[in-house]
PDB file of N, CA and C in Angstrom:
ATOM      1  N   UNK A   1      99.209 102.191  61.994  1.00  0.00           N
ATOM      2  CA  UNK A   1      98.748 101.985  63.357  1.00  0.00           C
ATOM      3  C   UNK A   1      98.970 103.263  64.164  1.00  0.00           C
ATOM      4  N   UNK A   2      98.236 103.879  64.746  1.00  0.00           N
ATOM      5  CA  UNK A   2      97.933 104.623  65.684  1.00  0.00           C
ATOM      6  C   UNK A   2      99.101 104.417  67.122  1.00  0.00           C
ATOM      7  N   UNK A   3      99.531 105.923  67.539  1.00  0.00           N
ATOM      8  CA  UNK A   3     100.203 106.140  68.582  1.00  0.00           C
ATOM      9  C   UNK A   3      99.304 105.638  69.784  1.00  0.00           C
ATOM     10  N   UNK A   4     100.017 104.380  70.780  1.00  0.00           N
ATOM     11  CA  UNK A   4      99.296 104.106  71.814  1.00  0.00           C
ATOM     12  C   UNK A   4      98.346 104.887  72.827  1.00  0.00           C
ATOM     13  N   UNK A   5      99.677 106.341  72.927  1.00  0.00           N
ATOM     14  CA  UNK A   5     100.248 107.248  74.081  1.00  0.00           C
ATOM     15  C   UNK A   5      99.155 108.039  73.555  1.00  0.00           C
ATOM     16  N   UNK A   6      98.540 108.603  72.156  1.00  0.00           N
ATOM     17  CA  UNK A   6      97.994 109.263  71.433  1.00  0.00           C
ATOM     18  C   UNK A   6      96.304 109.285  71.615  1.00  0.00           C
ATOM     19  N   UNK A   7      96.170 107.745  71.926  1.00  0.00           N
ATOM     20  CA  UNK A   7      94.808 107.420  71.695  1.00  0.00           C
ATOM     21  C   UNK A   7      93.898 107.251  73.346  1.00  0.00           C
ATOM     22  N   UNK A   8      94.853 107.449  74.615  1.00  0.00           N
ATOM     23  CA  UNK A   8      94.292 107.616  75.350  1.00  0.00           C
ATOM     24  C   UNK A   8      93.948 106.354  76.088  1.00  0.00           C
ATOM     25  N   UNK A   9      94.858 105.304  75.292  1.00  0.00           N
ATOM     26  CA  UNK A   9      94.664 104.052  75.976  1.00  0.00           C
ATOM     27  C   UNK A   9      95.637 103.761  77.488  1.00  0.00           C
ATOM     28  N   UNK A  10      94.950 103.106  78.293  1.00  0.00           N
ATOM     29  CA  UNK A  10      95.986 102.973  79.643  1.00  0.00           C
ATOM     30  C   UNK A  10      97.183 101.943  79.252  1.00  0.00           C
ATOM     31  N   UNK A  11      98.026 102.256  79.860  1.00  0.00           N
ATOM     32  CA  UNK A  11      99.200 101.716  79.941  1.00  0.00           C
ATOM     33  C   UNK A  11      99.772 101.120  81.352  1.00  0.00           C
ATOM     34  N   UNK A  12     100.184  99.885  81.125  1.00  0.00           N
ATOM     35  CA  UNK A  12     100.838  99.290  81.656  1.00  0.00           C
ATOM     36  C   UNK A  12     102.382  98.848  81.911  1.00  0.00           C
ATOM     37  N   UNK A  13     103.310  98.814  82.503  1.00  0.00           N
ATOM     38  CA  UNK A  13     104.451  98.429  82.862  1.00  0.00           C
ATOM     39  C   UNK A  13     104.631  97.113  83.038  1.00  0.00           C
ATOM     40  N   UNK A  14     105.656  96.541  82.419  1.00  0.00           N
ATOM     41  CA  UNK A  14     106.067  95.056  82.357  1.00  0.00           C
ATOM     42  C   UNK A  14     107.324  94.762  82.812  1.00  0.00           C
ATOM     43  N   UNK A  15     107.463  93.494  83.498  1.00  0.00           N
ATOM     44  CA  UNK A  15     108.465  93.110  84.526  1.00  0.00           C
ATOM     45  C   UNK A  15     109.232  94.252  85.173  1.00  0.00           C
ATOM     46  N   UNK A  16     110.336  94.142  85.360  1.00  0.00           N
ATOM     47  CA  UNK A  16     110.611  95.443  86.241  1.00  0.00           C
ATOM     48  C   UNK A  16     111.099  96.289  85.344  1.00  0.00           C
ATOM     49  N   UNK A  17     110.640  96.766  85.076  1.00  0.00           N
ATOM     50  CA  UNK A  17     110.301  98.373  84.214  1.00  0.00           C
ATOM     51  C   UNK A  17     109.934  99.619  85.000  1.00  0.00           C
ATOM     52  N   UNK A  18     110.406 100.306  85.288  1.00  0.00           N
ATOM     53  CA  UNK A  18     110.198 101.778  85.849  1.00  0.00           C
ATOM     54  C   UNK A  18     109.756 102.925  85.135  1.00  0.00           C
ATOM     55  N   UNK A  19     108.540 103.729  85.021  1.00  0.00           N
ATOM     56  CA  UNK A  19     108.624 104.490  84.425  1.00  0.00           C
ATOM     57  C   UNK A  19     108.752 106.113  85.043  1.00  0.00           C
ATOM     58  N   UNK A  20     109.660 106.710  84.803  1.00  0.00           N
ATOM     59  CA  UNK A  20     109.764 107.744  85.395  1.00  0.00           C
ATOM     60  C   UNK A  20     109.501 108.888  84.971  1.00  0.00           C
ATOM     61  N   UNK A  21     109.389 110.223  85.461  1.00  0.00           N
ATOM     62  CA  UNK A  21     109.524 111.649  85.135  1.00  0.00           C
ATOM     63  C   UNK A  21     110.213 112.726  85.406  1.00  0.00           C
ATOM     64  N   UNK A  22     111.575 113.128  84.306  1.00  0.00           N
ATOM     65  CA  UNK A  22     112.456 113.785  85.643  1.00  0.00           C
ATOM     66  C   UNK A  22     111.323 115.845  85.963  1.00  0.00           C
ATOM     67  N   UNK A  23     112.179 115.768  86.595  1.00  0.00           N
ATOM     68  CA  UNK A  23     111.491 117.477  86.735  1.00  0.00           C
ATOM     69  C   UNK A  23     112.511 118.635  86.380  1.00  0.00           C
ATOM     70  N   UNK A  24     112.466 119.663  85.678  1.00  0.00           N
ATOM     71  CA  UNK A  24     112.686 121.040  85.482  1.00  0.00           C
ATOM     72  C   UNK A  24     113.501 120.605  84.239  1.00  0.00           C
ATOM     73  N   UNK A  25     114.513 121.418  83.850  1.00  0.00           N
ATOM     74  CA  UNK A  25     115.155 120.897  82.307  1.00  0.00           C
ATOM     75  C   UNK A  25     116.396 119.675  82.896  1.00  0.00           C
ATOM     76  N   UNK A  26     116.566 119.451  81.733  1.00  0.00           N
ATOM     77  CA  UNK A  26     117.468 118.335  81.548  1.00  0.00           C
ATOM     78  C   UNK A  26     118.892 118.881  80.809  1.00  0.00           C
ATOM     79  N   UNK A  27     118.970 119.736  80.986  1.00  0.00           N
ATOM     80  CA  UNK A  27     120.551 120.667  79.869  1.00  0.00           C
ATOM     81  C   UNK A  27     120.828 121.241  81.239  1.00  0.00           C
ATOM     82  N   UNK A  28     120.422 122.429  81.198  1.00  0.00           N
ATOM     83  CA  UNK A  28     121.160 123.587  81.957  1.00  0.00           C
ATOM     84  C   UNK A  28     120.462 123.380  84.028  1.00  0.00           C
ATOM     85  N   UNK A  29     121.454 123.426  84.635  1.00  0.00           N
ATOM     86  CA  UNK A  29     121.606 123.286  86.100  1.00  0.00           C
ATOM     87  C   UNK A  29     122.766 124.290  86.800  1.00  0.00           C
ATOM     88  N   UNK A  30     121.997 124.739  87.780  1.00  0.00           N
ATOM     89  CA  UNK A  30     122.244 125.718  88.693  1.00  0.00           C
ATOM     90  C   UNK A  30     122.815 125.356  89.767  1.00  0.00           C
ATOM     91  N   UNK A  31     124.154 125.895  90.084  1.00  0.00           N
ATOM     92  CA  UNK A  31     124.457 125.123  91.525  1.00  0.00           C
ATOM     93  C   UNK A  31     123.701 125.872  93.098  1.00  0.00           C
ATOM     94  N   UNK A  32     124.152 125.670  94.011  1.00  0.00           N
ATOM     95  CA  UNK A  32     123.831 125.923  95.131  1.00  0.00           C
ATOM     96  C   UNK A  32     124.102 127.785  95.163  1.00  0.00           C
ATOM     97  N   UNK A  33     125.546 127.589  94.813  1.00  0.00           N
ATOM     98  CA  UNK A  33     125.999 129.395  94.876  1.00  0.00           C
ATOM     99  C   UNK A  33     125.046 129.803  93.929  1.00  0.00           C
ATOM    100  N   UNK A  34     124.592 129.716  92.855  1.00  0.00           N
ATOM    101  CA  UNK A  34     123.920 130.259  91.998  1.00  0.00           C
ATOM    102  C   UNK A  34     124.535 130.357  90.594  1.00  0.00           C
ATOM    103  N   UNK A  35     125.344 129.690  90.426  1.00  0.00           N
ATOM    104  CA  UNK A  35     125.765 129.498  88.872  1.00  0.00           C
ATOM    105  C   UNK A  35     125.088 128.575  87.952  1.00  0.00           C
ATOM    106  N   UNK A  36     124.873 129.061  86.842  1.00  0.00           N
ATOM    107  CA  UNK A  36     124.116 128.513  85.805  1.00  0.00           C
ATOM    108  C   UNK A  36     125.947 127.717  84.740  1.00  0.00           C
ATOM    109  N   UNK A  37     125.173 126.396  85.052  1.00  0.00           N
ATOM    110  CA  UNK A  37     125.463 125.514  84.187  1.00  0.00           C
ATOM    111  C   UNK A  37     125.418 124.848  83.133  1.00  0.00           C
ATOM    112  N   UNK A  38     125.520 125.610  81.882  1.00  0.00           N
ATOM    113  CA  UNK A  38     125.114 124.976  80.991  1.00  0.00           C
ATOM    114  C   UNK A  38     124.598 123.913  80.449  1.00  0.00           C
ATOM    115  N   UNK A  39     124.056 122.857  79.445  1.00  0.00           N
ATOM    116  CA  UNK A  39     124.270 121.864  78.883  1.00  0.00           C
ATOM    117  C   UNK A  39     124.810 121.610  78.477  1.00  0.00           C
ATOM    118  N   UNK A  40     125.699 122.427  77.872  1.00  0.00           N
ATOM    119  CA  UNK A  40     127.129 122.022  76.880  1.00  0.00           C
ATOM    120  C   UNK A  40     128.474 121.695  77.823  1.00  0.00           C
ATOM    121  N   UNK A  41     128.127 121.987  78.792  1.00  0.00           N
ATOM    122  CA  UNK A  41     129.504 121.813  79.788  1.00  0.00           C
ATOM    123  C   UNK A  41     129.884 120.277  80.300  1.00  0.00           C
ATOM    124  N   UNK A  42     130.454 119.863  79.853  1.00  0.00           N
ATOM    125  CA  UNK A  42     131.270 118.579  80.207  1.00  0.00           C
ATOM    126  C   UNK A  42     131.770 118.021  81.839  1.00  0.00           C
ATOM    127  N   UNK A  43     130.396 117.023  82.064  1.00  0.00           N
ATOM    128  CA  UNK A  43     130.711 116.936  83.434  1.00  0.00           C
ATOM    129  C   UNK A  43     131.072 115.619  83.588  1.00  0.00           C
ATOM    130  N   UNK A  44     131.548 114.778  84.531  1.00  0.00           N
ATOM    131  CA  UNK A  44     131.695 113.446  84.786  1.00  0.00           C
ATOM    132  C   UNK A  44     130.519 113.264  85.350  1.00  0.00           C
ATOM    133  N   UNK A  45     130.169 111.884  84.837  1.00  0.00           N
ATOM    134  CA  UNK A  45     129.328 110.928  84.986  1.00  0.00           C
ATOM    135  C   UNK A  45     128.109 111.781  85.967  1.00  0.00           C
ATOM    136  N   UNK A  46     127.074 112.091  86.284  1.00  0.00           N
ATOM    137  CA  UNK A  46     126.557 112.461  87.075  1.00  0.00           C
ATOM    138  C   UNK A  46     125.223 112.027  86.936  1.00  0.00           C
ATOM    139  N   UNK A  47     124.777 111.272  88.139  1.00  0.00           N
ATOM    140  CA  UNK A  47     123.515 110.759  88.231  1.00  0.00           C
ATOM    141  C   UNK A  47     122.474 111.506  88.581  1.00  0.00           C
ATOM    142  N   UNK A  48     121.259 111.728  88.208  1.00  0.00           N
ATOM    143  CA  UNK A  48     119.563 112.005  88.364  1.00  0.00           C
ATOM    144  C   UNK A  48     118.647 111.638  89.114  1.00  0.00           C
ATOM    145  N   UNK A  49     117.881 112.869  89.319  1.00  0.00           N
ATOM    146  CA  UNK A  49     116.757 112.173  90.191  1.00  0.00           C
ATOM    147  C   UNK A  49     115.599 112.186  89.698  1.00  0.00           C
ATOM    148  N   UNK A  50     115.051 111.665  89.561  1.00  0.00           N
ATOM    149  CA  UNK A  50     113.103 111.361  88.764  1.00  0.00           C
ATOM    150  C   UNK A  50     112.228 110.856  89.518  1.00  0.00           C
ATOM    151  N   UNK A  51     110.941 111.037  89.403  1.00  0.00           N
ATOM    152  CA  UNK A  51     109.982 110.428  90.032  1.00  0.00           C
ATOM    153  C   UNK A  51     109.121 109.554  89.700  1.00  0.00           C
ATOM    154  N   UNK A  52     108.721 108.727  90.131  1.00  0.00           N
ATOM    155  CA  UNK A  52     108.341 107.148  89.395  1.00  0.00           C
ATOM    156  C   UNK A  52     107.326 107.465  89.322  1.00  0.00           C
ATOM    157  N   UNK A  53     106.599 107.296  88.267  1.00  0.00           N
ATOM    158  CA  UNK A  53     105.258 107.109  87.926  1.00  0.00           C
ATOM    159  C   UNK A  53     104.786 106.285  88.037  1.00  0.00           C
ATOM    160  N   UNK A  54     104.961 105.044  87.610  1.00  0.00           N
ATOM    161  CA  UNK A  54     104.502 103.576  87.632  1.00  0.00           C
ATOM    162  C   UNK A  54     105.196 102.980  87.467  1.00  0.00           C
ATOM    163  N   UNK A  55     105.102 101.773  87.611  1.00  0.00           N
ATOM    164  CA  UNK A  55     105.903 100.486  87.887  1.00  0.00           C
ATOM    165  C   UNK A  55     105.739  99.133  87.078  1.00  0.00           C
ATOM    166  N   UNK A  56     106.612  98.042  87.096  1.00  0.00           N
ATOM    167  CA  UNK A  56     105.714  97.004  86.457  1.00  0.00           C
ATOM    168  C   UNK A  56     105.624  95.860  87.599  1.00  0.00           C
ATOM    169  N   UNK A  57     104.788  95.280  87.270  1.00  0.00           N
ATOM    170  CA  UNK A  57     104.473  93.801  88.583  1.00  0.00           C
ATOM    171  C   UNK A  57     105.684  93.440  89.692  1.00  0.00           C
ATOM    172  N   UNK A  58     106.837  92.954  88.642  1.00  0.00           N
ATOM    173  CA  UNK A  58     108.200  92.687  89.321  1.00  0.00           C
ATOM    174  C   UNK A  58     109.087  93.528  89.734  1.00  0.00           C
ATOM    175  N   UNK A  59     108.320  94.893  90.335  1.00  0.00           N
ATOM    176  CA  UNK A  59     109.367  95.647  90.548  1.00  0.00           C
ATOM    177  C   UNK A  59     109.134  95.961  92.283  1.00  0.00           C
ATOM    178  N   UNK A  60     110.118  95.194  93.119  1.00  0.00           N
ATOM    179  CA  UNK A  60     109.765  95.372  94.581  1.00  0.00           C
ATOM    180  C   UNK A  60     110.004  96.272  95.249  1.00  0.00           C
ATOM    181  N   UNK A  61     111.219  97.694  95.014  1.00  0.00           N
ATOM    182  CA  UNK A  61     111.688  98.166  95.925  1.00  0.00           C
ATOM    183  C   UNK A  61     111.386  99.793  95.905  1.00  0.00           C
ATOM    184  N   UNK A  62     110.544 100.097  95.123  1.00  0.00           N
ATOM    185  CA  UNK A  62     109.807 101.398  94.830  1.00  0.00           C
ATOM    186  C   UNK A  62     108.198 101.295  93.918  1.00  0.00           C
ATOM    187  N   UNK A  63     107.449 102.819  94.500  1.00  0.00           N
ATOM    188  CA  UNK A  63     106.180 102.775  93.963  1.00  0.00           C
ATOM    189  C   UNK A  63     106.101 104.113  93.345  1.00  0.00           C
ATOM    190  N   UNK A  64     104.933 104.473  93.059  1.00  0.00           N
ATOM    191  CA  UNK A  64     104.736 105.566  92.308  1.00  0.00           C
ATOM    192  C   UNK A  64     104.535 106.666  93.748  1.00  0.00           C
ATOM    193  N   UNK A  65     105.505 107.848  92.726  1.00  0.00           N
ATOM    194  CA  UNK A  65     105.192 108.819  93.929  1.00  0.00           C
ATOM    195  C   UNK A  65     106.560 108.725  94.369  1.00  0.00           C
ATOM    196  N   UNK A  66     107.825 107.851  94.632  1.00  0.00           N
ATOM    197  CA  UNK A  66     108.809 107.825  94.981  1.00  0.00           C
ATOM    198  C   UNK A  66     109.946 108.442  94.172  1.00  0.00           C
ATOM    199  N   UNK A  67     110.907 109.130  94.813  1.00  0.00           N
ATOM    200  CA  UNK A  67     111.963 109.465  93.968  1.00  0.00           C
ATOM    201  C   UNK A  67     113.339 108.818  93.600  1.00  0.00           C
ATOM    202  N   UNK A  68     113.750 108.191  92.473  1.00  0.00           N
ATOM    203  CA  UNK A  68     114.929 107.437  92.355  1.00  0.00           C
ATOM    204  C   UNK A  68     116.046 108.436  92.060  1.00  0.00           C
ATOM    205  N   UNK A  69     117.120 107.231  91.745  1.00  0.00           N
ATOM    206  CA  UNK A  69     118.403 108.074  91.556  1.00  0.00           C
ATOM    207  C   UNK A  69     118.966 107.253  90.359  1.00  0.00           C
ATOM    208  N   UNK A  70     119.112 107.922  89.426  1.00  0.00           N
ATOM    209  CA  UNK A  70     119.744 106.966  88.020  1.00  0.00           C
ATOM    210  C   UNK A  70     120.891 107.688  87.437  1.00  0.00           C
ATOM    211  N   UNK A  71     121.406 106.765  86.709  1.00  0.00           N
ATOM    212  CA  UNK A  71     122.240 107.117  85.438  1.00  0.00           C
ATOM    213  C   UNK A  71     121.787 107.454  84.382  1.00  0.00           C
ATOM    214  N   UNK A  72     122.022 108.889  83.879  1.00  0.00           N
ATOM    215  CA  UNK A  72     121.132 109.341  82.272  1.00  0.00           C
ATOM    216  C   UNK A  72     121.303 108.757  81.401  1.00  0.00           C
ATOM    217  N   UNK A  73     122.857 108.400  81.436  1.00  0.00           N
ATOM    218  CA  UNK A  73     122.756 107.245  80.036  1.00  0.00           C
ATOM    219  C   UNK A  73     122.430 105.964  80.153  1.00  0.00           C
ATOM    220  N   UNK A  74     121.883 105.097  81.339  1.00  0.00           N
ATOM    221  CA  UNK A  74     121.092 104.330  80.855  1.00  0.00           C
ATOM    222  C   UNK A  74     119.578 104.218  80.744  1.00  0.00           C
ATOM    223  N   UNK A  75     118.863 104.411  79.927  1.00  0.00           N
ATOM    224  CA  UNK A  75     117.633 105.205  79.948  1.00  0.00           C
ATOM    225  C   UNK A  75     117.232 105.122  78.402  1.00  0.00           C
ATOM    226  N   UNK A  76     115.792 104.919  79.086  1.00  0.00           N
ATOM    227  CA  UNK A  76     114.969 104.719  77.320  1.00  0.00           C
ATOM    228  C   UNK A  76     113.898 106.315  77.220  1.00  0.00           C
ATOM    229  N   UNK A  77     113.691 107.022  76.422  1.00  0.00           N
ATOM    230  CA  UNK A  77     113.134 107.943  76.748  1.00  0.00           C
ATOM    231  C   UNK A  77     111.614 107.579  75.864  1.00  0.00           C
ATOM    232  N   UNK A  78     110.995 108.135  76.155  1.00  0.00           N
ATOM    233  CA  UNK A  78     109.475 107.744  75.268  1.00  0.00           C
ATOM    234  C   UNK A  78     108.846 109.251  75.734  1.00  0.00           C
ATOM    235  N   UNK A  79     107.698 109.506  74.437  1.00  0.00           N
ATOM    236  CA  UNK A  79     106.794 110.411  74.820  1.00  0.00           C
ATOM    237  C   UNK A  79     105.217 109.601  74.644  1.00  0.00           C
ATOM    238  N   UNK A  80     104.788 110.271  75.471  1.00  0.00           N
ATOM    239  CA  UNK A  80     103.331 109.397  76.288  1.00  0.00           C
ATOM    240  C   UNK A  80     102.086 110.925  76.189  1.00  0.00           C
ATOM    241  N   UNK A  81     101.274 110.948  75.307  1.00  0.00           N
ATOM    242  CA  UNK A  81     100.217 111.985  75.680  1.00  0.00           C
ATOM    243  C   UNK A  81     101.367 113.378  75.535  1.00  0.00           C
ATOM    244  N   UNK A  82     102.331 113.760  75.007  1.00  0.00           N
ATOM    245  CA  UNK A  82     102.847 115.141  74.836  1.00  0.00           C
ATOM    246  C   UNK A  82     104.002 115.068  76.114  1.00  0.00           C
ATOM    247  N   UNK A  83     103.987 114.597  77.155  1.00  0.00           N
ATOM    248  CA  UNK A  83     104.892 114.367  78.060  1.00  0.00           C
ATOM    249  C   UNK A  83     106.080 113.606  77.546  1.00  0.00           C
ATOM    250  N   UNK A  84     107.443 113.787  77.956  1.00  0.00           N
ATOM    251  CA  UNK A  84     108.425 112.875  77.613  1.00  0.00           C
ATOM    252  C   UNK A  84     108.757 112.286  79.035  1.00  0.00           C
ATOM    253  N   UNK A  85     108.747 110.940  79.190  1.00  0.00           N
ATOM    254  CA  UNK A  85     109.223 110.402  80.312  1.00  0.00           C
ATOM    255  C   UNK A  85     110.370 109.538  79.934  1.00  0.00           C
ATOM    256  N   UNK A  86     111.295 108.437  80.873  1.00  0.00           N
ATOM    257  CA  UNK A  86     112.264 107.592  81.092  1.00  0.00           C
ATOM    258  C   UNK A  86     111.893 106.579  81.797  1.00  0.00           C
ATOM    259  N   UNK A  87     112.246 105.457  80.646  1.00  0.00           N
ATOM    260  CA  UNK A  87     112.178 103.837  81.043  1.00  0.00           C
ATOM    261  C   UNK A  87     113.233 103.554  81.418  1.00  0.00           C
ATOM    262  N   UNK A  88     113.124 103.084  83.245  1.00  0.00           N
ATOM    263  CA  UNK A  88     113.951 102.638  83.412  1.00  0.00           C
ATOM    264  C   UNK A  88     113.909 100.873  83.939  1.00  0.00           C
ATOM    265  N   UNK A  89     115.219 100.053  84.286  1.00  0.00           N
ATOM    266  CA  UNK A  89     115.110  99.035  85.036  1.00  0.00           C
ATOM    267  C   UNK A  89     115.227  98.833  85.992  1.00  0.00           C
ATOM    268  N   UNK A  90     114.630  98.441  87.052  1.00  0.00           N
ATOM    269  CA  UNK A  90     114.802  98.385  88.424  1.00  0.00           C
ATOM    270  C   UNK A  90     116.054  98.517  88.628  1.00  0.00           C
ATOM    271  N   UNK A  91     117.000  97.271  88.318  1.00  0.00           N
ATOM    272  CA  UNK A  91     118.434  97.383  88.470  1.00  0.00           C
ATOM    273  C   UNK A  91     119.110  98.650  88.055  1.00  0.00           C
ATOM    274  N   UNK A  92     119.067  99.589  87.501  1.00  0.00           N
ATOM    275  CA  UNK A  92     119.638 100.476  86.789  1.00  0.00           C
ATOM    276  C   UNK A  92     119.548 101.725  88.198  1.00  0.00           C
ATOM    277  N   UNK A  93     118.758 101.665  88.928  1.00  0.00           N
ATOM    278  CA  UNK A  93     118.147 102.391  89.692  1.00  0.00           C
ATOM    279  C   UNK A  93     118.844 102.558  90.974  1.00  0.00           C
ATOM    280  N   UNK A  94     119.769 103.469  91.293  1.00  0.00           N
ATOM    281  CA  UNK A  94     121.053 103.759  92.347  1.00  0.00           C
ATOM    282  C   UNK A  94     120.092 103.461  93.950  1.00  0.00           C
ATOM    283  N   UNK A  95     119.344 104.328  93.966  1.00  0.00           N
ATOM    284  CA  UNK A  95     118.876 104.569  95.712  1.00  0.00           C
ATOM    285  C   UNK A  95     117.189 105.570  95.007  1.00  0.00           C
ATOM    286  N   UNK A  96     116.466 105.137  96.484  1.00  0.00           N
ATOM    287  CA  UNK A  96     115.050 105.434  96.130  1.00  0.00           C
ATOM    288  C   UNK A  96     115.105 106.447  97.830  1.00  0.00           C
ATOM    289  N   UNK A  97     114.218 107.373  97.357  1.00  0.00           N
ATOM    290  CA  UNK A  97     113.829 108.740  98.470  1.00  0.00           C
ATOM    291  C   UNK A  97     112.544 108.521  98.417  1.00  0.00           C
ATOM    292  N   UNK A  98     112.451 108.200  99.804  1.00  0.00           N
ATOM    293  CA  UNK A  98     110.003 108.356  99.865  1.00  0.00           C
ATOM    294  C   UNK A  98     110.412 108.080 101.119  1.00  0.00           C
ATOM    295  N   UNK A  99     108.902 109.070 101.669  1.00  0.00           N
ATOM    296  CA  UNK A  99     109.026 109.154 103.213  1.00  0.00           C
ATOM    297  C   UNK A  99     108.425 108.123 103.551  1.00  0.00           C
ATOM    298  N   UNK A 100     107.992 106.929 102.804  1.00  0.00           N
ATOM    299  CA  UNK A 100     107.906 105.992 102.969  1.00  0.00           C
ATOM    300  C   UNK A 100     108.483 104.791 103.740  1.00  0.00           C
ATOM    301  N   UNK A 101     109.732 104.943 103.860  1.00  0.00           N
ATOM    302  CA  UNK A 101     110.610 104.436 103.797  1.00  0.00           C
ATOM    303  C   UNK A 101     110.888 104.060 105.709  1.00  0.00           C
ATOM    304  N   UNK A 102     111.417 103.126 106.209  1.00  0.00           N
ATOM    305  CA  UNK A 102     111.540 103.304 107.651  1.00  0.00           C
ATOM    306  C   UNK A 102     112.881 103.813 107.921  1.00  0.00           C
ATOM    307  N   UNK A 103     112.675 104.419 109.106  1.00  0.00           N
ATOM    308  CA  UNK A 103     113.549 105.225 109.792  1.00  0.00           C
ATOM    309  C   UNK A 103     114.735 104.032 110.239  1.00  0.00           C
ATOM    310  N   UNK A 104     115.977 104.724 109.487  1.00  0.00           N
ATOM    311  CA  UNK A 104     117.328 104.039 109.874  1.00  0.00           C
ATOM    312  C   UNK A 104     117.741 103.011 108.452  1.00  0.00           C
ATOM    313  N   UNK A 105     116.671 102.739 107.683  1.00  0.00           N
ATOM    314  CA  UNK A 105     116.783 101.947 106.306  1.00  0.00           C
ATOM    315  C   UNK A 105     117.551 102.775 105.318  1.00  0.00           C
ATOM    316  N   UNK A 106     118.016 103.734 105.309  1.00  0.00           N
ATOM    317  CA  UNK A 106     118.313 104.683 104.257  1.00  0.00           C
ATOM    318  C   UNK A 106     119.819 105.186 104.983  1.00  0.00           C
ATOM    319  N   UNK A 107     119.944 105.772 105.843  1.00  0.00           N
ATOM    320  CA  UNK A 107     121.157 105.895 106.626  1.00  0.00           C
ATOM    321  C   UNK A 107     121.189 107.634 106.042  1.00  0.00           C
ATOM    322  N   UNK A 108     120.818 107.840 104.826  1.00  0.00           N
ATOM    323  CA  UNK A 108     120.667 109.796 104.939  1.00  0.00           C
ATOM    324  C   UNK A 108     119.116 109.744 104.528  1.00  0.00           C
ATOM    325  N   UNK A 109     119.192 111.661 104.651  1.00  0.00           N
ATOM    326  CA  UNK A 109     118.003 112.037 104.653  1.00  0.00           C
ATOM    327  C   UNK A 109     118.599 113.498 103.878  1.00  0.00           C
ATOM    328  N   UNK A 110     118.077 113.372 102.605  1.00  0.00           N
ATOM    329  CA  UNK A 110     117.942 114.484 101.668  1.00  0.00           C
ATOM    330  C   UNK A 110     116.782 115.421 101.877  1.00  0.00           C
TER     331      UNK A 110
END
């Protein structure tokens, strides 16, 4: 059987399923001063930000186009068309960024 992701067929998201995309690498991070951080460097727990691509039916509190905040290790990774993205679950999903959002609902502004 043929790769879904391969054949150009559309895809859909089921119950609350998130599918996301993070941006730039996933190893090595740069702080603010300008230090390069390896991947190999041993950090505590530190959560991510990605941008939702799509969604599934039951998922109420973000859309595509929005940016979440997750935990890397909980996370399904898949590649789709040469892209690698992250399945996530709604629940899994810390706090959502879109200017979407109404003023005073969020309490910061990144």
């Amino acid at each position: 059987m043929a790769d879904p992701g391969g054949d150009k067929l559309p895809i859909k998201m089921l119950n609350d399923r998130v599918l996301v995309k993070r941006g730039g690498d996933d190893g090595e991070r740069r702080t603010t001063g300008g230090i390069l951080i390896p991947a190999t460097a041993q950090m505590s727990k530190r959560l991510a930000w990605a941008e939702v691509v799509a969604v599934g039916p039951n998922v109420r509190t973000m859309q595509a186009g929005d940016h979440v905040l997750f935990n890397p290790e909980d996370r399904y990774e898949v590649e789709v068309r040469g892209d690698d993205y992250i399945i996530l679950r709604e629940r899994d999903v810390h706090a959502v960024a879109a200017e979407r959002l109404e003023e005073g609902s969020t309490g910061l502004y990144l």
